[in-house]
PDB file of N, CA and C in Angstrom:
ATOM      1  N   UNK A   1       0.824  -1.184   0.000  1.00  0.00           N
ATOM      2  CA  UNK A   1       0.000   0.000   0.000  1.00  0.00           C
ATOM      3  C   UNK A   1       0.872   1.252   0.000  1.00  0.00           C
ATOM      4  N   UNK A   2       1.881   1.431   0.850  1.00  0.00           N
ATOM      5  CA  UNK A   2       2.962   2.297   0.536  1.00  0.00           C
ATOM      6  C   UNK A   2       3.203   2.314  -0.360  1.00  0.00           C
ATOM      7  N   UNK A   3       3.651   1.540  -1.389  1.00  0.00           N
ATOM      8  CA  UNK A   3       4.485   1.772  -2.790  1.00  0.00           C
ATOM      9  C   UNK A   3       3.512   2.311  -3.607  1.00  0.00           C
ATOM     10  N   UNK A   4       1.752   1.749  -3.512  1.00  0.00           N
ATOM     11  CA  UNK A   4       0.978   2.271  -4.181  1.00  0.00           C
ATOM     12  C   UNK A   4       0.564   3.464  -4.456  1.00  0.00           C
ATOM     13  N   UNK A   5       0.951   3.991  -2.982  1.00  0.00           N
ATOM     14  CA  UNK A   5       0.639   5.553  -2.427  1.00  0.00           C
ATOM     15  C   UNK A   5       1.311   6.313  -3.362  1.00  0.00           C
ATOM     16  N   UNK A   6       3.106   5.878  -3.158  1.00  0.00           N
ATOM     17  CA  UNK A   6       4.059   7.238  -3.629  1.00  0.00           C
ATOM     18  C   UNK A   6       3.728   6.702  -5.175  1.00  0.00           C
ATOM     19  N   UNK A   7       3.332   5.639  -5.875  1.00  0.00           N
ATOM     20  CA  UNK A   7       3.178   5.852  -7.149  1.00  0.00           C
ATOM     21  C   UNK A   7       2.473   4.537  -7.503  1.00  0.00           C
ATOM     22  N   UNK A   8       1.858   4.933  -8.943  1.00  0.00           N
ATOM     23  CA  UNK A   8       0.683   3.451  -9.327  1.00  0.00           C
ATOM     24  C   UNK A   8       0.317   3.973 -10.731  1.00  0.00           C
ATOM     25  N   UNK A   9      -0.269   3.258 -11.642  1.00  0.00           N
ATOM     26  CA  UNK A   9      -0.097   1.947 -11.133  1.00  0.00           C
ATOM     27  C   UNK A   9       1.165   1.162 -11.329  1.00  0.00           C
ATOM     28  N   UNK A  10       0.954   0.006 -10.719  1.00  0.00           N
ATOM     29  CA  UNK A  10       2.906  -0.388 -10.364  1.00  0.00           C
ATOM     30  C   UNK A  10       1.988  -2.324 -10.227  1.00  0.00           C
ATOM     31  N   UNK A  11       3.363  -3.139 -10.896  1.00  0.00           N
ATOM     32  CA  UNK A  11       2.768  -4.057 -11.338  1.00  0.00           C
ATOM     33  C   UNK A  11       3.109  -4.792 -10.160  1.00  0.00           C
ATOM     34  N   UNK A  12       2.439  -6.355  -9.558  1.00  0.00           N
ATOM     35  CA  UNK A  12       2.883  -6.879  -8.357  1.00  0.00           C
ATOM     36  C   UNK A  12       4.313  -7.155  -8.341  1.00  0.00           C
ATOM     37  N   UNK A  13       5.213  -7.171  -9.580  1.00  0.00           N
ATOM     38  CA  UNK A  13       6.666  -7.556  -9.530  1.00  0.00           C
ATOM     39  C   UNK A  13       7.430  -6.451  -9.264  1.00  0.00           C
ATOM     40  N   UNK A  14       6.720  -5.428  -9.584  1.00  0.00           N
ATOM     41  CA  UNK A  14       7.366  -4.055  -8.940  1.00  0.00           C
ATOM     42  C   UNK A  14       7.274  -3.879  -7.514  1.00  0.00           C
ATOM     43  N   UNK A  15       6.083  -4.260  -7.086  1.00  0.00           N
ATOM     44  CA  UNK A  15       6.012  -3.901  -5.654  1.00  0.00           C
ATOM     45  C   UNK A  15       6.933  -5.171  -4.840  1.00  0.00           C
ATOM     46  N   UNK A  16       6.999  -6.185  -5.378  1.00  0.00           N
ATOM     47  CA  UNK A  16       7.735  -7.323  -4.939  1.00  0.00           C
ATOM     48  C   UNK A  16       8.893  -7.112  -4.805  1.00  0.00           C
ATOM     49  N   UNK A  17       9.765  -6.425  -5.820  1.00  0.00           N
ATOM     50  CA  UNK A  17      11.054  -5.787  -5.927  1.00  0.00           C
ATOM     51  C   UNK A  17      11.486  -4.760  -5.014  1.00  0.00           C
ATOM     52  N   UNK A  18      10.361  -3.741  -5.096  1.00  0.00           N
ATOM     53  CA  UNK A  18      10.606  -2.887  -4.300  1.00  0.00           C
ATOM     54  C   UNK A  18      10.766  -2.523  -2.629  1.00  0.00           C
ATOM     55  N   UNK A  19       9.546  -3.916  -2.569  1.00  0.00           N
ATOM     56  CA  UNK A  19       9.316  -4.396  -0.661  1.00  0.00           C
ATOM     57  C   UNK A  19      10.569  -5.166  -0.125  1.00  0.00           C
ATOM     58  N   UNK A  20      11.108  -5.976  -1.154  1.00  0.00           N
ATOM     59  CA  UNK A  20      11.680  -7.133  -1.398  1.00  0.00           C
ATOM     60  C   UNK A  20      10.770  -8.072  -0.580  1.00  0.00           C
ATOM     61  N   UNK A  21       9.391  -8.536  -0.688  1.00  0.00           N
ATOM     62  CA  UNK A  21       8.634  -9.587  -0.359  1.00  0.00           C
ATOM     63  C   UNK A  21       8.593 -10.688  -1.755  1.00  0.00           C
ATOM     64  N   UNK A  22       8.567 -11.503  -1.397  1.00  0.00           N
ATOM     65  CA  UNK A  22       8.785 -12.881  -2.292  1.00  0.00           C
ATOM     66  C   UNK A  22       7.294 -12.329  -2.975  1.00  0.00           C
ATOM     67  N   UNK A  23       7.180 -12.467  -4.538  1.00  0.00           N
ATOM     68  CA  UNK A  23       6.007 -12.410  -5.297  1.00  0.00           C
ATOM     69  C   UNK A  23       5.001 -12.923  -5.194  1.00  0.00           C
ATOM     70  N   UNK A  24       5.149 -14.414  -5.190  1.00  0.00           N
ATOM     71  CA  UNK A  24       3.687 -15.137  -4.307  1.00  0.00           C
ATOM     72  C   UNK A  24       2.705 -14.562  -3.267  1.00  0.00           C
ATOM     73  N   UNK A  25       3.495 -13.834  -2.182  1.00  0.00           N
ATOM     74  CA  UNK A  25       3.095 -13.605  -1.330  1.00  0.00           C
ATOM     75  C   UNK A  25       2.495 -12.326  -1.202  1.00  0.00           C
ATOM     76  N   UNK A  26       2.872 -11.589  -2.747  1.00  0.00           N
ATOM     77  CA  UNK A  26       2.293  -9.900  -2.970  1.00  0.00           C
ATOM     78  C   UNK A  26       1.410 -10.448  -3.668  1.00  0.00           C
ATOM     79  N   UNK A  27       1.099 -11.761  -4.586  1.00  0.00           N
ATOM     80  CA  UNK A  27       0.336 -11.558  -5.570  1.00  0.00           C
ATOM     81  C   UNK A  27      -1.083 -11.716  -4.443  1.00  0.00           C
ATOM     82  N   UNK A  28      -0.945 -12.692  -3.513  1.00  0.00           N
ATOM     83  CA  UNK A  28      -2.099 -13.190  -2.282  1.00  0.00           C
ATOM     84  C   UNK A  28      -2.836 -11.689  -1.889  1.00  0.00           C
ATOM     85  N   UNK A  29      -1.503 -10.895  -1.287  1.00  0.00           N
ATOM     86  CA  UNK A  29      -1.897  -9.858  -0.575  1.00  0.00           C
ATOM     87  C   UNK A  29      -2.739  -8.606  -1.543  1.00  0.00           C
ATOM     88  N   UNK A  30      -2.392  -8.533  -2.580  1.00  0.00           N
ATOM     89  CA  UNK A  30      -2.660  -7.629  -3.380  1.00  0.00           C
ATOM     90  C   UNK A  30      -4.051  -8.012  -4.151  1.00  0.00           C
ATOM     91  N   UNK A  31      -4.717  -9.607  -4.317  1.00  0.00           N
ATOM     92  CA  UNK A  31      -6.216 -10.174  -4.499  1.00  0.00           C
ATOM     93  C   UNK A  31      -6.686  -9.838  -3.206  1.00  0.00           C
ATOM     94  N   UNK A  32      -6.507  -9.801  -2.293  1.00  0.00           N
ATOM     95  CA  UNK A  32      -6.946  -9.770  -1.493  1.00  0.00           C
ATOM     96  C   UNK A  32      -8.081  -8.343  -1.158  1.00  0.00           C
ATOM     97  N   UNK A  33      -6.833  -7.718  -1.464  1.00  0.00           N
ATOM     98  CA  UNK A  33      -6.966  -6.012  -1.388  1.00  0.00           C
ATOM     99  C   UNK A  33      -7.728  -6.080  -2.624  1.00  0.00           C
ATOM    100  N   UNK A  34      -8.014  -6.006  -3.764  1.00  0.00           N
ATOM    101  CA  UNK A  34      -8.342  -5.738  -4.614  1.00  0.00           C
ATOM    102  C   UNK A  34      -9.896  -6.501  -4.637  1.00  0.00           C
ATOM    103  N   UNK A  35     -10.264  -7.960  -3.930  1.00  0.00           N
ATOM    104  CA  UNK A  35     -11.836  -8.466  -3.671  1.00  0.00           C
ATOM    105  C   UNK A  35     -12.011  -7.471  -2.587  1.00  0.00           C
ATOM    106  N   UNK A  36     -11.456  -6.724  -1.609  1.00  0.00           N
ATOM    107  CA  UNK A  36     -11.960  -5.905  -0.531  1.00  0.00           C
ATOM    108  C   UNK A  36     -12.469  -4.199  -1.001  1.00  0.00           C
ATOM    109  N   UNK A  37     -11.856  -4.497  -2.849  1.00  0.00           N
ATOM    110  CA  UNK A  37     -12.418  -3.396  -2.922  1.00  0.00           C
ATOM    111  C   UNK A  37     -11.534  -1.612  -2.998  1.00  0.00           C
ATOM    112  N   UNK A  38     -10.582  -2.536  -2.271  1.00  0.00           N
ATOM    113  CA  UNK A  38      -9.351  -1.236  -1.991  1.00  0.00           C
ATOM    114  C   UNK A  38      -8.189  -0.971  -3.251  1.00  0.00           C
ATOM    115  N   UNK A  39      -8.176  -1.776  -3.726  1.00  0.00           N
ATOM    116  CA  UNK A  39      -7.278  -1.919  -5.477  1.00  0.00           C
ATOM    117  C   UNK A  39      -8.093  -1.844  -5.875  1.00  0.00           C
ATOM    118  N   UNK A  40      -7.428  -1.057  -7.746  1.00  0.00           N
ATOM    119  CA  UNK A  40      -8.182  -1.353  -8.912  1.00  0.00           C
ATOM    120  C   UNK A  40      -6.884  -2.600 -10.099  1.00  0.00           C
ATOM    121  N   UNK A  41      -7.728  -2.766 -10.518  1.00  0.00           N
ATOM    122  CA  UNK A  41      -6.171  -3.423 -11.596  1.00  0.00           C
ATOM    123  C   UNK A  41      -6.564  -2.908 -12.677  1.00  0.00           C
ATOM    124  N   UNK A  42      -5.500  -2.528 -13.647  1.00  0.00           N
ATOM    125  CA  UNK A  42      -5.174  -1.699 -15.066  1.00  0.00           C
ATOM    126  C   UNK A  42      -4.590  -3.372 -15.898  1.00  0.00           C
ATOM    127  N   UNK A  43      -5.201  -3.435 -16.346  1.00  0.00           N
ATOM    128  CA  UNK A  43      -4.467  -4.746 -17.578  1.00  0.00           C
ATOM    129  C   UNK A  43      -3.859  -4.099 -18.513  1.00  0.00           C
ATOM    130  N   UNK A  44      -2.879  -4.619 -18.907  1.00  0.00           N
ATOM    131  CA  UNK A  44      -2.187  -4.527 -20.179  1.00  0.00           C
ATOM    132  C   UNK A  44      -0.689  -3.899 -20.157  1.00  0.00           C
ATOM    133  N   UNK A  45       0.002  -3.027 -20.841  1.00  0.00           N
ATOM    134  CA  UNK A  45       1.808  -3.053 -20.838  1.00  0.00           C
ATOM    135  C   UNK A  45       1.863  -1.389 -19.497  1.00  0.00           C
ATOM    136  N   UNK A  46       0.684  -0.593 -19.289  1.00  0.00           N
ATOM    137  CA  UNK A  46       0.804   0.492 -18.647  1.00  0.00           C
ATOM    138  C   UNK A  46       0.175   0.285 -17.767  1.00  0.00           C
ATOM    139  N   UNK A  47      -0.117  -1.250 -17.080  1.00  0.00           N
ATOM    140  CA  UNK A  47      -1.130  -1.841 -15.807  1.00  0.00           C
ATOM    141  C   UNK A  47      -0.348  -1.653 -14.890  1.00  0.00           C
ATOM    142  N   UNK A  48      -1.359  -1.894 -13.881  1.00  0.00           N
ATOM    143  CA  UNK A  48      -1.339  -2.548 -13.122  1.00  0.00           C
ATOM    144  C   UNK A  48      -1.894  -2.288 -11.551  1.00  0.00           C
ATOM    145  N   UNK A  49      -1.580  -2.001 -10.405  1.00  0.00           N
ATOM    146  CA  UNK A  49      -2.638  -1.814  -9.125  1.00  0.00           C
ATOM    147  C   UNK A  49      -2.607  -0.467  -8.647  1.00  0.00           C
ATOM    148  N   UNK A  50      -3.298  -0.295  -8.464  1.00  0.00           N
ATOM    149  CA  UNK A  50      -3.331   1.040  -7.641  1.00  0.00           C
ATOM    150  C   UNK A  50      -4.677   1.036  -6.614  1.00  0.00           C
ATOM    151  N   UNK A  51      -4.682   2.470  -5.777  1.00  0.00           N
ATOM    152  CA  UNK A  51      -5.648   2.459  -4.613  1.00  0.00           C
ATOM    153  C   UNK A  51      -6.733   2.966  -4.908  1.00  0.00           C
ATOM    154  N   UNK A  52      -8.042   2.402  -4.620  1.00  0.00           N
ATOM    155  CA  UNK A  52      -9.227   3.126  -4.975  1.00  0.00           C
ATOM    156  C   UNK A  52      -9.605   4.184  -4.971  1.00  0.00           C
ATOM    157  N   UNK A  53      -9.349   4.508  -3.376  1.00  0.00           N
ATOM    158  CA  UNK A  53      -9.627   5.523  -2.431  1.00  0.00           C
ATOM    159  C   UNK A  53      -8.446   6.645  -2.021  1.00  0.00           C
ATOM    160  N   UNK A  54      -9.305   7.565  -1.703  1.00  0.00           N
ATOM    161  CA  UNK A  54      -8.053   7.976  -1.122  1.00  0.00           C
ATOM    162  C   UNK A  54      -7.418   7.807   0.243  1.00  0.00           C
ATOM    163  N   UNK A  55      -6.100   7.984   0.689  1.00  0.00           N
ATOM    164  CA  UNK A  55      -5.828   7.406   1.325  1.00  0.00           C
ATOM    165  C   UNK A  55      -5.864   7.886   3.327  1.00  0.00           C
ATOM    166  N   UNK A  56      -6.328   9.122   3.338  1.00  0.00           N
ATOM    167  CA  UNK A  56      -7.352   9.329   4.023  1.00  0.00           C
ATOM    168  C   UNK A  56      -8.490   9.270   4.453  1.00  0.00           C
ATOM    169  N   UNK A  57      -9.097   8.245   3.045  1.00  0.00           N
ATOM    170  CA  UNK A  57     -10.199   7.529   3.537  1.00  0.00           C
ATOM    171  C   UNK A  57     -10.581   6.075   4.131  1.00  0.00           C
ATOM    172  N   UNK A  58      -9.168   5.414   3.901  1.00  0.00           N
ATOM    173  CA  UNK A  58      -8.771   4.115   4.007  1.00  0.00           C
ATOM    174  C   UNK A  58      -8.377   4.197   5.797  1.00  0.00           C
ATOM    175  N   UNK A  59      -9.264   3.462   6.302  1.00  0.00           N
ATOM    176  CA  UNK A  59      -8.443   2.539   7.900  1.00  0.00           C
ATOM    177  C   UNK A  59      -7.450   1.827   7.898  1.00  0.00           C
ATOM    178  N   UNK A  60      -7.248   1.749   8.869  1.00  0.00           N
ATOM    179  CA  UNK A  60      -6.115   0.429   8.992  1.00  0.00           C
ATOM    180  C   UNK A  60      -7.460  -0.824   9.215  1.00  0.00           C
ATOM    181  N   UNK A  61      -8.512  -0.518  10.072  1.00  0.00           N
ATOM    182  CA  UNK A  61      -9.432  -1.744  10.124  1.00  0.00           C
ATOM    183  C   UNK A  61      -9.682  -2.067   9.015  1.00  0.00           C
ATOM    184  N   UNK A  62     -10.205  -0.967   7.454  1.00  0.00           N
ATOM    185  CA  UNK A  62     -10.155  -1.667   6.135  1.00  0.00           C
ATOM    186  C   UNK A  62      -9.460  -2.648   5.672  1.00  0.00           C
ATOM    187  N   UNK A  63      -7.958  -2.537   6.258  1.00  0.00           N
ATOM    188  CA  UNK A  63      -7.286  -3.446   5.376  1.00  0.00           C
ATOM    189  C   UNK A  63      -7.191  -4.857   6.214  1.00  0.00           C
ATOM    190  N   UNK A  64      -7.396  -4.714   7.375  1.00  0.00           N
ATOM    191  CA  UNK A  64      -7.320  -5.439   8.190  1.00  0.00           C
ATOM    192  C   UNK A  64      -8.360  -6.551   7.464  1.00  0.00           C
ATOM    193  N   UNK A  65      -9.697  -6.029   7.824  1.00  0.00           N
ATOM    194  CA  UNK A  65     -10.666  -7.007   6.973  1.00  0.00           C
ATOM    195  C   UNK A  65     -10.843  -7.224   6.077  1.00  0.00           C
ATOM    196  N   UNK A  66      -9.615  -6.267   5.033  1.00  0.00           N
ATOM    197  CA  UNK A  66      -9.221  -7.332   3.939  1.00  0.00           C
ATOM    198  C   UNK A  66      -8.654  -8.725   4.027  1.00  0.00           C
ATOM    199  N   UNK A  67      -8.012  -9.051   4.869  1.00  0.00           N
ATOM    200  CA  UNK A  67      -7.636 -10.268   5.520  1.00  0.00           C
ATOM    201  C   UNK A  67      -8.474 -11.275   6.195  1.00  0.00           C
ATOM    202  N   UNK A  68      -9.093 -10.872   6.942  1.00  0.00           N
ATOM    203  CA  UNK A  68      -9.860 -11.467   8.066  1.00  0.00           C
ATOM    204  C   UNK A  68     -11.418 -11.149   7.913  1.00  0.00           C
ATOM    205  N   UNK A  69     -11.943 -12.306   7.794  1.00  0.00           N
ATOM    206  CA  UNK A  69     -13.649 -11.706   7.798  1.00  0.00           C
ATOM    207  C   UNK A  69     -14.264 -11.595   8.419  1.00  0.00           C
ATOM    208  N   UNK A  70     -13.461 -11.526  10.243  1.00  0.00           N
ATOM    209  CA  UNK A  70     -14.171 -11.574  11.257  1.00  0.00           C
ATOM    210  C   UNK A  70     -12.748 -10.344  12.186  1.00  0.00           C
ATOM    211  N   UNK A  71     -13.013  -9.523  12.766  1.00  0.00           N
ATOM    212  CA  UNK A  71     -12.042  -9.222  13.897  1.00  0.00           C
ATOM    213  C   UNK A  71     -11.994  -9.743  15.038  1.00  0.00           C
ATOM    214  N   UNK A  72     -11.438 -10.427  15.669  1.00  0.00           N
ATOM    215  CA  UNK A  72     -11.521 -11.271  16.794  1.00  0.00           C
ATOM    216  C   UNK A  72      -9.781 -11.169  17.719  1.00  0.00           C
ATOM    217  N   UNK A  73     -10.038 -11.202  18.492  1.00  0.00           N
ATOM    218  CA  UNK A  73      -8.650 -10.963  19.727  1.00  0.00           C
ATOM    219  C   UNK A  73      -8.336 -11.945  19.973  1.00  0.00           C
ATOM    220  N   UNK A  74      -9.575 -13.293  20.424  1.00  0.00           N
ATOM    221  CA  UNK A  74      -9.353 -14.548  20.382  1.00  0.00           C
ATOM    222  C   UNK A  74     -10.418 -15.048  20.087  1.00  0.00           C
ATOM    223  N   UNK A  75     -10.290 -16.266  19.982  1.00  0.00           N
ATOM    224  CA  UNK A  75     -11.177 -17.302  18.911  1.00  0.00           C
ATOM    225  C   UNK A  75     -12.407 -17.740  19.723  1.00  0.00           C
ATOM    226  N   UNK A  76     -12.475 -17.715  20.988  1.00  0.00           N
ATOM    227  CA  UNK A  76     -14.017 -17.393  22.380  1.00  0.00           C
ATOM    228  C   UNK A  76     -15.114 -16.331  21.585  1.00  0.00           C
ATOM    229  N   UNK A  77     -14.276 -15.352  20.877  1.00  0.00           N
ATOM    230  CA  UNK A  77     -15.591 -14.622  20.468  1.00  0.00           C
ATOM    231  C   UNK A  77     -15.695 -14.364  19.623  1.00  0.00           C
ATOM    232  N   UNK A  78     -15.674 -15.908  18.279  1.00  0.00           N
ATOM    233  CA  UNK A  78     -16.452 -16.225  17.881  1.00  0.00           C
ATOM    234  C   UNK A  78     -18.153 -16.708  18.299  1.00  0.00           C
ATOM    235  N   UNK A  79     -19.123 -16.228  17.304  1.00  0.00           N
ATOM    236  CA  UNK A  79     -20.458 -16.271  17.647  1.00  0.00           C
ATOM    237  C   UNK A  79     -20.581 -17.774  18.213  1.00  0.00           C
ATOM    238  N   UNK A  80     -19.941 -18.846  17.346  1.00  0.00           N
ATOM    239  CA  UNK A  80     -20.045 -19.979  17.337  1.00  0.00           C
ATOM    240  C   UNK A  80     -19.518 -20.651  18.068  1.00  0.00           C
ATOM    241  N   UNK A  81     -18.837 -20.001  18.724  1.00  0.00           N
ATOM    242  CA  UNK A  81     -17.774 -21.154  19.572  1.00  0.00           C
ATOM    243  C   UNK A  81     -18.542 -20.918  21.151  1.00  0.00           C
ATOM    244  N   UNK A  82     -18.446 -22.349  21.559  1.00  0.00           N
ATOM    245  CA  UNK A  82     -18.980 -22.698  22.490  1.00  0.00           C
ATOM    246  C   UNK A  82     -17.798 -22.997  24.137  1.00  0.00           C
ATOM    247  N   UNK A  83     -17.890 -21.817  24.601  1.00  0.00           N
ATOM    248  CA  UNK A  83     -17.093 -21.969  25.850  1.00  0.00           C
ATOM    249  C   UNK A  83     -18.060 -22.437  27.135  1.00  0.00           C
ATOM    250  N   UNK A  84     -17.939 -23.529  27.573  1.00  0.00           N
ATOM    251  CA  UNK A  84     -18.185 -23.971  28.987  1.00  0.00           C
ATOM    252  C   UNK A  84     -18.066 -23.114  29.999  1.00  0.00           C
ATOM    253  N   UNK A  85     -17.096 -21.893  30.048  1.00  0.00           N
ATOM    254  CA  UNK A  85     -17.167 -20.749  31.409  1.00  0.00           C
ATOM    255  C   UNK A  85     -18.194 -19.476  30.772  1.00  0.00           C
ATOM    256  N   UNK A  86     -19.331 -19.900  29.494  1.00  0.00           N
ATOM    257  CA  UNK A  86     -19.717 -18.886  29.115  1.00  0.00           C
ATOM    258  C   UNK A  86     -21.139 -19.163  28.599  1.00  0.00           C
ATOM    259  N   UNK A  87     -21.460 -19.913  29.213  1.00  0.00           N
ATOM    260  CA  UNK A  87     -22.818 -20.611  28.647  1.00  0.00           C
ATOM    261  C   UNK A  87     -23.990 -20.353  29.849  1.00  0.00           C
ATOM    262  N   UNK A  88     -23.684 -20.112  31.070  1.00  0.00           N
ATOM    263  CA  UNK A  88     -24.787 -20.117  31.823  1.00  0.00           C
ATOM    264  C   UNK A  88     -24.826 -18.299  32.253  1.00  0.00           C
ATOM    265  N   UNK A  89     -23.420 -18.261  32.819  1.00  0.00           N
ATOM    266  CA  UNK A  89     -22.997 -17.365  33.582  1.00  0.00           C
ATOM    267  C   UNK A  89     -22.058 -16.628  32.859  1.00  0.00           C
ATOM    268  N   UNK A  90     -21.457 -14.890  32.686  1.00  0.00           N
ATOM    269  CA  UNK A  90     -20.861 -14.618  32.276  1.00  0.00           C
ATOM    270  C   UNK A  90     -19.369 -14.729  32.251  1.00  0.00           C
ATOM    271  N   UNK A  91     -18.987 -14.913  31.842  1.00  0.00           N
ATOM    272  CA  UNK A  91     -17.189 -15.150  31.883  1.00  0.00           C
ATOM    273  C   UNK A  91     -16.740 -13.656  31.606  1.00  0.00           C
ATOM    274  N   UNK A  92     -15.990 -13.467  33.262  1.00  0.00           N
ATOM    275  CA  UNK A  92     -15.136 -12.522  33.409  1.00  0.00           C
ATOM    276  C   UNK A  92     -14.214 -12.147  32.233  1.00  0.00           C
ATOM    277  N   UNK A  93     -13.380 -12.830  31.763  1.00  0.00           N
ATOM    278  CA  UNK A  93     -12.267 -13.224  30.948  1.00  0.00           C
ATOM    279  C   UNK A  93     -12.930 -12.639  29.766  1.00  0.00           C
ATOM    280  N   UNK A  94     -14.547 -13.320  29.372  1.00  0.00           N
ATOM    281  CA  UNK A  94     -14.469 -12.967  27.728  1.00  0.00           C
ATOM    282  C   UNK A  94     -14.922 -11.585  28.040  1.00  0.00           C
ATOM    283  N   UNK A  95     -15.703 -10.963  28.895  1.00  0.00           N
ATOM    284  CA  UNK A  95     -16.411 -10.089  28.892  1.00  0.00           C
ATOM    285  C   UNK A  95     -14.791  -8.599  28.855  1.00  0.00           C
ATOM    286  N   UNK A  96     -14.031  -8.906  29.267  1.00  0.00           N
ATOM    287  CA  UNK A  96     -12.718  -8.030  29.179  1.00  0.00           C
ATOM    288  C   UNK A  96     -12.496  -8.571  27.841  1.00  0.00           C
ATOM    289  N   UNK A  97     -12.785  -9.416  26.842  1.00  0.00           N
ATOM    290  CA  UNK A  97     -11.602  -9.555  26.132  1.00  0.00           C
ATOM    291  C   UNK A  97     -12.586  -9.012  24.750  1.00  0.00           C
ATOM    292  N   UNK A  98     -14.203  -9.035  25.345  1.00  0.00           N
ATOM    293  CA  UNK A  98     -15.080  -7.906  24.371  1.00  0.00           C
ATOM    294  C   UNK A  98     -14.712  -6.761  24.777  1.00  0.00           C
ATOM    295  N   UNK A  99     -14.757  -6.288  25.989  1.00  0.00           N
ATOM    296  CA  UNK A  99     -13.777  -4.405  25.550  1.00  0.00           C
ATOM    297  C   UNK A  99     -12.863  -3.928  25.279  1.00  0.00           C
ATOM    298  N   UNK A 100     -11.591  -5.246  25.314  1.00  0.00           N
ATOM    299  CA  UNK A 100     -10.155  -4.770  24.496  1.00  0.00           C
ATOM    300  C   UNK A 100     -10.263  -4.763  22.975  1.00  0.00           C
ATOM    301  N   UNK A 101     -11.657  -5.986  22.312  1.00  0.00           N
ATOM    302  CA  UNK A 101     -11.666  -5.777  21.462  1.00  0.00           C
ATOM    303  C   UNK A 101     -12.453  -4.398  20.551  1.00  0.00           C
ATOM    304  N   UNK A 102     -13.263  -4.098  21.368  1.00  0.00           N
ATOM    305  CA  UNK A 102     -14.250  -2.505  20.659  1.00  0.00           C
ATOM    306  C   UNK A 102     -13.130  -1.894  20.606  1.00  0.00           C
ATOM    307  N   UNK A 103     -12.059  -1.968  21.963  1.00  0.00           N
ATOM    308  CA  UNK A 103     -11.359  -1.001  21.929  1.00  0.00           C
ATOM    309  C   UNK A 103     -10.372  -0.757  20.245  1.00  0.00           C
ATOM    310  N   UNK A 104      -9.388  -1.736  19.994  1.00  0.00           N
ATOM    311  CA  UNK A 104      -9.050  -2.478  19.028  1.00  0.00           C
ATOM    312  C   UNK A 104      -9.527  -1.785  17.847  1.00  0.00           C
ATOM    313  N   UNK A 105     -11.076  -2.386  17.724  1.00  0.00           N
ATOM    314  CA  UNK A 105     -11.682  -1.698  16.375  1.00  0.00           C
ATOM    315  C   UNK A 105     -11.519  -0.408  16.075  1.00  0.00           C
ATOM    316  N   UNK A 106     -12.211   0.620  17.513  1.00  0.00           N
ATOM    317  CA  UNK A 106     -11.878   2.033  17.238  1.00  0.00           C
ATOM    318  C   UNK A 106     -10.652   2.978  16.785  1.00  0.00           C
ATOM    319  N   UNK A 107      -9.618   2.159  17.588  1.00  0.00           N
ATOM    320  CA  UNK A 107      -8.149   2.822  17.254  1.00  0.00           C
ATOM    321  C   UNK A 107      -7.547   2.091  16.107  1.00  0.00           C
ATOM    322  N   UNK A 108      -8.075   1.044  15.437  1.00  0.00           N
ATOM    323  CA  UNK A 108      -7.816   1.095  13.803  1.00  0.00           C
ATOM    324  C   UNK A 108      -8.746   1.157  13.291  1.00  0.00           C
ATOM    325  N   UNK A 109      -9.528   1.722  13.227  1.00  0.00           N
ATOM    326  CA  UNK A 109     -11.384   2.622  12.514  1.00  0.00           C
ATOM    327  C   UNK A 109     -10.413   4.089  12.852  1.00  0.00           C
ATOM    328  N   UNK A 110      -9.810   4.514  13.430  1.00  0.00           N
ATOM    329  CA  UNK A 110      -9.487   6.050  13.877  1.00  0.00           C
ATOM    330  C   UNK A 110      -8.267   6.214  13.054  1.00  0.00           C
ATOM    331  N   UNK A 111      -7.058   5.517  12.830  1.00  0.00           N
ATOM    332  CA  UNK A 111      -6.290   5.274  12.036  1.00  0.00           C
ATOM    333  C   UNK A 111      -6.024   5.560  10.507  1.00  0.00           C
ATOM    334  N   UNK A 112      -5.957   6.177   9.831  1.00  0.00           N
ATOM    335  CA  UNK A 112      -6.380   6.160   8.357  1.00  0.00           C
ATOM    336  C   UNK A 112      -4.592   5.932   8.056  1.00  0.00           C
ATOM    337  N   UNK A 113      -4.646   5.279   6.503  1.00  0.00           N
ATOM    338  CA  UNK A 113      -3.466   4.968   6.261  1.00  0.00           C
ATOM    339  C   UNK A 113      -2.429   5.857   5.829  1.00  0.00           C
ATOM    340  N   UNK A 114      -2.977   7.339   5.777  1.00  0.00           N
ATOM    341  CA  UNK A 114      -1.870   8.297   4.685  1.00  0.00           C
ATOM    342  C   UNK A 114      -0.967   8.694   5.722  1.00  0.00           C
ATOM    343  N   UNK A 115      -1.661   8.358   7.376  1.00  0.00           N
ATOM    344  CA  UNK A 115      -0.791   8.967   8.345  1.00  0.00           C
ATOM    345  C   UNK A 115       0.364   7.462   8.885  1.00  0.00           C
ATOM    346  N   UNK A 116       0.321   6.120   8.122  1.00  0.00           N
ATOM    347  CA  UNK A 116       1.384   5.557   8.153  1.00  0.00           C
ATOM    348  C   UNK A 116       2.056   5.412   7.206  1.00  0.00           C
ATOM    349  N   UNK A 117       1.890   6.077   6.261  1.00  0.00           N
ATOM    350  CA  UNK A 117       2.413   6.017   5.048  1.00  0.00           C
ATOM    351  C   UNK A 117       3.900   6.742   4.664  1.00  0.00           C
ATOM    352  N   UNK A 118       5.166   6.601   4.613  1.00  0.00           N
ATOM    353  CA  UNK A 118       6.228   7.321   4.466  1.00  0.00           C
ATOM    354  C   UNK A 118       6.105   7.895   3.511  1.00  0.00           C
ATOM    355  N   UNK A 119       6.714   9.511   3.753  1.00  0.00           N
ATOM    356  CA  UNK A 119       6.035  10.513   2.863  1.00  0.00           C
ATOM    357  C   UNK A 119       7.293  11.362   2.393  1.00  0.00           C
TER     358      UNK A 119
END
């Protein structure tokens, strides 16, 4: 997303080069971003990715759930998961580990990316 920022569009072997991250692992990250909505792709010899948005409009939670289709701190709060200290009576434990997580959301919902972005 940095490389995209200072310039785009820029092809995944460019950004691979430039991160020095192994290509496989930009091509993952960069579908990713791009089903979330946050890339566009340019086909052809003057292609290639760039950012939808601008980058003051972008979270860090955006990209986050480009990854993850759930935000979770730990895997208890999931809807589905069934904890035994949490079925009758409230569990101390999860009930802290739902306000570290709101917390979590807000301060990357508050976050926008142009202010981690090297400039």
């Amino acid at each position: 997303m940095n490389e995209l920022n200072r310039e785009s569009p820029l092809s995944a072997a460019e950004i691979s080069k430039r991160q020095e991250i192994p290509s496989p692992f930009i091509y993952r990250v960069l579908k990713k971003l791009e089903a979330a909505d946050i890339l566009a792709i340019k086909r052809g010899a003057r292609g290639g990715y760039s950012i939808k948005l601008d980058c003051h409009d972008l979270t860090l939670y955006d990209v986050i759930c480009a990854f993850e289709n759930t935000f979770l701190v730990i895997e208890c709060m999931k809807a589905e998961y069934d904890c035994c200290r949490n079925r009758d009576i409230g569990c101390k434990l999860h009930e802290e580990f739902e306000r570290l997580q709101s917390i979590l959301k807000d301060e990357f919902r508050r976050t926008d990316l142009a202010t981690l972005f090297d400039e």
